[in-house]
C-alpha atoms as a PDB file:
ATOM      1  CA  UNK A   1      97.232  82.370  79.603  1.00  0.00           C
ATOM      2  CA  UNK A   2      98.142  78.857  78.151  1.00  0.00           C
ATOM      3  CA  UNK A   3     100.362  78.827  81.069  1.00  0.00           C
ATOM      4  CA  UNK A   4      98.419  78.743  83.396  1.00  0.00           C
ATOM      5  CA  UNK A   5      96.246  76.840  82.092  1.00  0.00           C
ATOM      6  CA  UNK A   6      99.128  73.980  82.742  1.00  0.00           C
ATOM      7  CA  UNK A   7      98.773  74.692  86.259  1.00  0.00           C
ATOM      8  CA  UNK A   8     102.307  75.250  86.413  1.00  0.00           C
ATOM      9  CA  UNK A   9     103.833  78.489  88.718  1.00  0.00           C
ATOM     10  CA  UNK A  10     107.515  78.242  87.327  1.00  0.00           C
ATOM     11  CA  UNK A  11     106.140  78.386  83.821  1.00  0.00           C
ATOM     12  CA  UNK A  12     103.888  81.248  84.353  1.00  0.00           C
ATOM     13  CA  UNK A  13     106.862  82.984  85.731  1.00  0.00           C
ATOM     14  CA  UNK A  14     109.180  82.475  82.816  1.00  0.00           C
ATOM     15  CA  UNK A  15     106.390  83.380  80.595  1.00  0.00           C
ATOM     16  CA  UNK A  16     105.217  86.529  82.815  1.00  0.00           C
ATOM     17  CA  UNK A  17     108.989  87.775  82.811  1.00  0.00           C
ATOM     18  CA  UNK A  18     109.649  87.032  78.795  1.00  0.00           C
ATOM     19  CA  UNK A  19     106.636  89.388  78.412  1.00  0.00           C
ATOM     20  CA  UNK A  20     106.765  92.104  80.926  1.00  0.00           C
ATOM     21  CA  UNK A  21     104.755  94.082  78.460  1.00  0.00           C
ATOM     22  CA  UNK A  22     101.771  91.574  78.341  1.00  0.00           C
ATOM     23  CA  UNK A  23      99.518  93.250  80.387  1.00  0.00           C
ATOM     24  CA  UNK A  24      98.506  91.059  83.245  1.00  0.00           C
ATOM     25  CA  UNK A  25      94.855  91.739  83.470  1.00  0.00           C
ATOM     26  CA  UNK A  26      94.352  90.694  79.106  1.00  0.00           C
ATOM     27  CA  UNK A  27      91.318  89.372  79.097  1.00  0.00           C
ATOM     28  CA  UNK A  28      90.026  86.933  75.930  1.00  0.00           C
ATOM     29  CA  UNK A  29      87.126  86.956  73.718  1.00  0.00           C
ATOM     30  CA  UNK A  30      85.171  85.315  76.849  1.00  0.00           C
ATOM     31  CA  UNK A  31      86.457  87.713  79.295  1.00  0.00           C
ATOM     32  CA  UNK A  32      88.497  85.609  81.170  1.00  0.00           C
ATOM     33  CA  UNK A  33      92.025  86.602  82.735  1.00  0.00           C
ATOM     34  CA  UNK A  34      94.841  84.646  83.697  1.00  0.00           C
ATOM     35  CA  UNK A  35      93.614  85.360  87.359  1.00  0.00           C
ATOM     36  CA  UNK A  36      90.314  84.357  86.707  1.00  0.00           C
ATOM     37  CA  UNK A  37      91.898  81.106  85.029  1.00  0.00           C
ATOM     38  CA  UNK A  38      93.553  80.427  87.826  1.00  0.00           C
ATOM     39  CA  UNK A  39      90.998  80.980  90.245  1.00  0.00           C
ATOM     40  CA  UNK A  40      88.868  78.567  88.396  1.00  0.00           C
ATOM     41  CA  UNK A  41      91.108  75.832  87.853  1.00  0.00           C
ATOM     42  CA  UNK A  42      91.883  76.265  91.959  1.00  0.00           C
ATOM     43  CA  UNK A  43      95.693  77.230  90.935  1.00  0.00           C
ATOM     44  CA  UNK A  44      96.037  78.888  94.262  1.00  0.00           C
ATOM     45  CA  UNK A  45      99.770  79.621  93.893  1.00  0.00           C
ATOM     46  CA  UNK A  46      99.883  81.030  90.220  1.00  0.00           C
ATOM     47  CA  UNK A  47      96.415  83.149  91.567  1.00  0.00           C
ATOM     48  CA  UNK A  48      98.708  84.930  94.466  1.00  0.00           C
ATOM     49  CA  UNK A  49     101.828  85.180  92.040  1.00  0.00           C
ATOM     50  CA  UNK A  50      99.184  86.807  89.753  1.00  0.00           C
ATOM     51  CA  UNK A  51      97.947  89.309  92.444  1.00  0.00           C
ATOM     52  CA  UNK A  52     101.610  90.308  93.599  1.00  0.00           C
ATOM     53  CA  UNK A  53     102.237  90.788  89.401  1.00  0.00           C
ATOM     54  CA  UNK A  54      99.231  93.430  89.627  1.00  0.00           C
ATOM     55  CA  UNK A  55      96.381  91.574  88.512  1.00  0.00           C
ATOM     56  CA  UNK A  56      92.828  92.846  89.386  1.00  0.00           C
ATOM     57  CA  UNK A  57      90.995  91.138  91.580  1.00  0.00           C
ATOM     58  CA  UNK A  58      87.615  93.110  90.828  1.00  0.00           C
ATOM     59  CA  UNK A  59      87.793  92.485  86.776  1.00  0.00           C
ATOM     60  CA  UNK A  60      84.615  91.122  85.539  1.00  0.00           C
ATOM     61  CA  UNK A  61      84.290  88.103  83.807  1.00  0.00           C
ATOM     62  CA  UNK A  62      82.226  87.320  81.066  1.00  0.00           C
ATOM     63  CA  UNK A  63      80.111  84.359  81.478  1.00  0.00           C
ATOM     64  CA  UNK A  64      78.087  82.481  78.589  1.00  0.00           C
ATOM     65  CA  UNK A  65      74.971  80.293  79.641  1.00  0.00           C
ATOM     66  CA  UNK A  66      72.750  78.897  76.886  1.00  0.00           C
ATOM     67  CA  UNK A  67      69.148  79.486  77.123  1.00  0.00           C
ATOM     68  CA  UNK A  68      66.512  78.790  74.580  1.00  0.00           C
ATOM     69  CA  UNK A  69      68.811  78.541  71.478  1.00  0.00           C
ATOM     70  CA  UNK A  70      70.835  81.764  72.372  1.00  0.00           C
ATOM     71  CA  UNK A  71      73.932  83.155  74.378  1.00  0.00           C
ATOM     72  CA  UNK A  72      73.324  85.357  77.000  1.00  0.00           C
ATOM     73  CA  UNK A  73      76.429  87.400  78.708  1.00  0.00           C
ATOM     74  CA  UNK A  74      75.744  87.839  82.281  1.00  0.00           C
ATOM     75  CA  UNK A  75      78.291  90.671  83.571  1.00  0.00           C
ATOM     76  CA  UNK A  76      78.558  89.469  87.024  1.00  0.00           C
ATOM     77  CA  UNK A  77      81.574  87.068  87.985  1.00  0.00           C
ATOM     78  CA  UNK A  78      84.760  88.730  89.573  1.00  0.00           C
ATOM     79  CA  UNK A  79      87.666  87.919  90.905  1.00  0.00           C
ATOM     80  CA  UNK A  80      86.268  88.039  94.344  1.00  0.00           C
ATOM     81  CA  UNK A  81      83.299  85.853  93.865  1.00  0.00           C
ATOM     82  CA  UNK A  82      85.706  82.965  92.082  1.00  0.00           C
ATOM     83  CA  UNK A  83      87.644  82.756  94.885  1.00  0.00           C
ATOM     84  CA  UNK A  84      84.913  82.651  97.502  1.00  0.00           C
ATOM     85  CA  UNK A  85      83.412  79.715  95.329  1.00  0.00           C
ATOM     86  CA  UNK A  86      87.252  78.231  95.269  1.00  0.00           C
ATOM     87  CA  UNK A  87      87.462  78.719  99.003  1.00  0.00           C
ATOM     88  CA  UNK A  88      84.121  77.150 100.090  1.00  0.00           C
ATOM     89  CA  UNK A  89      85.250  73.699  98.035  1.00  0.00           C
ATOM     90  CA  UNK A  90      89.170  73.826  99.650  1.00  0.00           C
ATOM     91  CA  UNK A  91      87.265  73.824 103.271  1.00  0.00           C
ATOM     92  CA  UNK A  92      83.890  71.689 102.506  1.00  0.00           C
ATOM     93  CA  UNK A  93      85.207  69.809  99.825  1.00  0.00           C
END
Protein backbone atom coordinates (compact mmCIF):
# COMPACT_ATOMS: atom_id res chain seq x y z
CA UNK A 1 0.00 0.00 0.00
CA UNK A 2 3.15 2.24 0.59
CA UNK A 3 3.22 2.17 -3.07
CA UNK A 4 0.72 3.71 -3.83
CA UNK A 5 0.83 5.89 -1.53
CA UNK A 6 3.94 7.34 -3.79
CA UNK A 7 1.54 7.87 -6.43
CA UNK A 8 3.64 5.96 -8.61
CA UNK A 9 1.90 3.18 -11.32
CA UNK A 10 5.30 1.46 -12.34
CA UNK A 11 6.06 0.92 -8.69
CA UNK A 12 2.78 -0.46 -7.76
CA UNK A 13 3.27 -2.81 -10.59
CA UNK A 14 6.63 -4.16 -9.58
CA UNK A 15 5.37 -4.41 -6.13
CA UNK A 16 1.83 -6.01 -7.20
CA UNK A 17 3.83 -8.67 -9.38
CA UNK A 18 6.72 -9.43 -6.52
CA UNK A 19 3.63 -10.32 -4.41
CA UNK A 20 1.06 -12.01 -6.48
CA UNK A 21 -0.07 -13.58 -3.28
CA UNK A 22 -0.83 -10.20 -1.48
CA UNK A 23 -4.29 -10.13 -1.80
CA UNK A 24 -5.35 -7.01 -3.56
CA UNK A 25 -8.35 -6.01 -1.60
CA UNK A 26 -5.95 -6.13 2.22
CA UNK A 27 -7.39 -3.72 3.97
CA UNK A 28 -5.44 -1.97 7.26
CA UNK A 29 -6.34 -1.41 10.75
CA UNK A 30 -8.48 1.71 9.32
CA UNK A 31 -10.04 -0.21 6.62
CA UNK A 32 -8.52 1.29 3.88
CA UNK A 33 -7.36 -0.60 0.56
CA UNK A 34 -4.90 0.19 -1.89
CA UNK A 35 -7.99 1.12 -4.14
CA UNK A 36 -9.45 3.18 -1.70
CA UNK A 37 -5.85 4.85 -1.31
CA UNK A 38 -5.78 5.54 -4.56
CA UNK A 39 -9.08 6.81 -5.02
CA UNK A 40 -8.40 9.26 -2.32
CA UNK A 41 -5.19 10.53 -3.23
CA UNK A 42 -6.96 11.00 -7.01
CA UNK A 43 -4.27 8.29 -8.38
CA UNK A 44 -6.57 7.65 -11.26
CA UNK A 45 -4.15 5.36 -13.13
CA UNK A 46 -2.90 3.05 -10.19
CA UNK A 47 -7.07 3.05 -9.22
CA UNK A 48 -7.85 1.38 -12.89
CA UNK A 49 -4.57 -0.83 -12.73
CA UNK A 50 -6.06 -1.78 -9.31
CA UNK A 51 -9.56 -2.66 -10.73
CA UNK A 52 -8.10 -4.72 -13.79
CA UNK A 53 -5.76 -6.59 -10.74
CA UNK A 54 -9.30 -7.55 -9.13
CA UNK A 55 -9.78 -5.08 -6.59
CA UNK A 56 -13.34 -4.45 -5.20
CA UNK A 57 -14.88 -1.59 -5.94
CA UNK A 58 -17.84 -2.09 -3.33
CA UNK A 59 -15.33 -2.77 -0.15
CA UNK A 60 -16.23 -0.62 2.68
CA UNK A 61 -14.05 1.64 4.23
CA UNK A 62 -13.70 2.40 7.65
CA UNK A 63 -13.89 5.95 8.50
CA UNK A 64 -12.88 7.60 12.00
CA UNK A 65 -14.48 11.09 12.93
CA UNK A 66 -13.92 12.44 16.44
CA UNK A 67 -16.85 13.50 18.36
CA UNK A 68 -17.03 14.49 21.95
CA UNK A 69 -13.72 12.86 23.12
CA UNK A 70 -14.39 9.49 21.27
CA UNK A 71 -13.96 7.56 17.85
CA UNK A 72 -16.83 6.66 16.12
CA UNK A 73 -16.57 4.08 12.95
CA UNK A 74 -19.09 5.00 10.46
CA UNK A 75 -19.40 1.85 7.97
CA UNK A 76 -20.38 3.76 4.99
CA UNK A 77 -17.56 4.84 2.41
CA UNK A 78 -16.99 2.53 -0.71
CA UNK A 79 -15.23 2.39 -3.50
CA UNK A 80 -18.02 3.85 -5.48
CA UNK A 81 -18.75 6.84 -3.39
CA UNK A 82 -14.70 7.82 -3.40
CA UNK A 83 -14.68 7.99 -6.80
CA UNK A 84 -17.87 9.96 -7.34
CA UNK A 85 -16.32 12.50 -4.74
CA UNK A 86 -12.87 12.17 -6.96
CA UNK A 87 -14.88 12.71 -10.11
CA UNK A 88 -16.97 15.77 -9.06
CA UNK A 89 -13.40 17.70 -8.11
CA UNK A 90 -11.55 16.41 -11.71
CA UNK A 91 -14.73 18.23 -13.54
CA UNK A 92 -15.62 21.27 -10.98
CA UNK A 93 -12.38 21.58 -9.60
Amino acid sequence: MLKVEEGNLREVKAARQKSQKEDVNFQNKAGQSALTIAARCGFCEIAEYLIMEGANVDILNKVLRRQNSRFLIDLGWTISFVFSLLVQQIRYG
